[in-house]
Protein backbone atom coordinates (compact mmCIF):
# COMPACT_ATOMS: atom_id res chain seq x y z
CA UNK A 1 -3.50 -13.91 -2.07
CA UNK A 2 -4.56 -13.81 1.84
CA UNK A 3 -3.99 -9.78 2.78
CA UNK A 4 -5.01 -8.64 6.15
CA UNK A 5 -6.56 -4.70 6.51
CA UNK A 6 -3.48 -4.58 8.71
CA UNK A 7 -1.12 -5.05 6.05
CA UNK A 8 -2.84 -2.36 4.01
CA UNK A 9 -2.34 -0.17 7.33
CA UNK A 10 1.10 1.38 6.24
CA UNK A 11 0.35 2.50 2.19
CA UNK A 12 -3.30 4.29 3.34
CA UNK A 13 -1.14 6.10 6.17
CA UNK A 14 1.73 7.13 3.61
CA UNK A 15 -0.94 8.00 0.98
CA UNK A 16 -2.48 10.23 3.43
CA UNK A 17 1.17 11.76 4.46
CA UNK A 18 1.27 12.53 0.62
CA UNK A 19 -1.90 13.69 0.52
CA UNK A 20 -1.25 16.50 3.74
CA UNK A 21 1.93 17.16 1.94
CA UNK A 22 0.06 17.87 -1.09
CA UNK A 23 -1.87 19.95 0.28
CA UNK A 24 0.52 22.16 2.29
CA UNK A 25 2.82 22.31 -0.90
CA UNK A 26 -0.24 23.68 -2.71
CA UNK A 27 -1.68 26.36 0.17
CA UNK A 28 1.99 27.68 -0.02
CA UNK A 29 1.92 27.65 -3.83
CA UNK A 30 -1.07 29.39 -3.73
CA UNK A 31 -0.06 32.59 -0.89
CA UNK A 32 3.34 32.78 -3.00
CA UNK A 33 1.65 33.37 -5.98
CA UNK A 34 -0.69 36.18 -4.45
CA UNK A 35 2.37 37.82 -2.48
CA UNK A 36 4.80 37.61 -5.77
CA UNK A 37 4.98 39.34 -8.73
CA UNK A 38 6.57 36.58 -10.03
CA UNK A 39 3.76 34.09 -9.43
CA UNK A 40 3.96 31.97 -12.12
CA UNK A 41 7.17 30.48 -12.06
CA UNK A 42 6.80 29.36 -8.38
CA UNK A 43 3.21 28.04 -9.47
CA UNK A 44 5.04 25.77 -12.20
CA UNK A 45 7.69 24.58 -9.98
CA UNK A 46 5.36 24.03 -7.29
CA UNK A 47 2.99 21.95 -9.45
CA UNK A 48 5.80 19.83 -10.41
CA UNK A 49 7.11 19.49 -6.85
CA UNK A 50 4.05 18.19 -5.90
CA UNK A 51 3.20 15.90 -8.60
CA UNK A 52 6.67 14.38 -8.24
CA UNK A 53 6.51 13.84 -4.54
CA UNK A 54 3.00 11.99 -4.62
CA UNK A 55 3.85 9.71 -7.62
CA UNK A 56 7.61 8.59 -5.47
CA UNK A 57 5.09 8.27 -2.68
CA UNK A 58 2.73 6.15 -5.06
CA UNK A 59 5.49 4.53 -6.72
CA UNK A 60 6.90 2.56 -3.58
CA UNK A 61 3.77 0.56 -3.25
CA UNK A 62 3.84 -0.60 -7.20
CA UNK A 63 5.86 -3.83 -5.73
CA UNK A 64 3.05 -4.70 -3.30
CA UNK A 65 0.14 -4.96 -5.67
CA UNK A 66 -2.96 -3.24 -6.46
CA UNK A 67 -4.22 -3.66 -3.31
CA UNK A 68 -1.56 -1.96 -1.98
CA UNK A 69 -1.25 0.96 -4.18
CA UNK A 70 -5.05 1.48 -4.10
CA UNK A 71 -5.21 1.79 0.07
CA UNK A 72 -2.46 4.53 -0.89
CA UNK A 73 -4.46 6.26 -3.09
CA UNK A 74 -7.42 6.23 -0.50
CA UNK A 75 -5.48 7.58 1.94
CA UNK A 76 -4.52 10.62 -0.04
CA UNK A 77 -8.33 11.07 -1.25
CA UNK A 78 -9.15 11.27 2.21
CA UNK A 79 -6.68 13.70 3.21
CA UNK A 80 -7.61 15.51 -0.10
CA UNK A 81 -11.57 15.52 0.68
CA UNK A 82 -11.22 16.41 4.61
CA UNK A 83 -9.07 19.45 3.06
CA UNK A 84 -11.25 20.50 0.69
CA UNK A 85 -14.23 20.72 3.26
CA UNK A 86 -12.06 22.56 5.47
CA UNK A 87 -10.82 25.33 3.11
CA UNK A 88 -14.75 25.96 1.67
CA UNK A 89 -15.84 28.76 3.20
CA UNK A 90 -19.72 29.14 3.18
CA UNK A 91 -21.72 31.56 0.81
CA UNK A 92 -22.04 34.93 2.58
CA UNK A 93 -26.15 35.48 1.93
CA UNK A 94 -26.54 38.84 0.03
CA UNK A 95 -28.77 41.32 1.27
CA UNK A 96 -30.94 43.24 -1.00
CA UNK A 97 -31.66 46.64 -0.24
């Protein structure tokens, strides 16, 4: 099996879609559950959402190989990573008095 990086263009760019949808779904997940009473519920649903979005997302590539599936994955561990070291805020240094 001959695949070009080309071919594996399209499942790392929909992986990394996933992976900024992901990550939006979750942020929102997250401020809902501090501005709601209610939290839980829309953490749940939220969790599910997401889960089920990524593996439909995953799931499409299954027909193209591992090869395939695994550039998809990448793409959403990028996204994922890049997010993460966007969102960490640096330790504020405590002063002692």
């Amino acid at each position: 099996m001959n695949v070009s990086p080309l071919d594996l263009l399209w499942p790392a760019l929909a992986g990394a879609a996933a992976g900024g949808v992901y990550v939006a779904a979750l942020w929102f997940s997250v401020r809902r559950l501090a501005a709601s009473r209610q939290g839980l519920p829309w953490l749940f649903i939220g969790s599910i959402l997401r889960i089920a979005a990524v593996c439909a997302v995953f799931f499409q590539f299954l027909d193209g190989g591992l090869l395939e599936l695994a550039a998809a994955v990448a793409g959403f561990t990028v996204v994922r990573l890049i997010a993460v070291q966007l969102v960490r805020r640096p330790a504020v240094p405590q002063h002692s008095s």
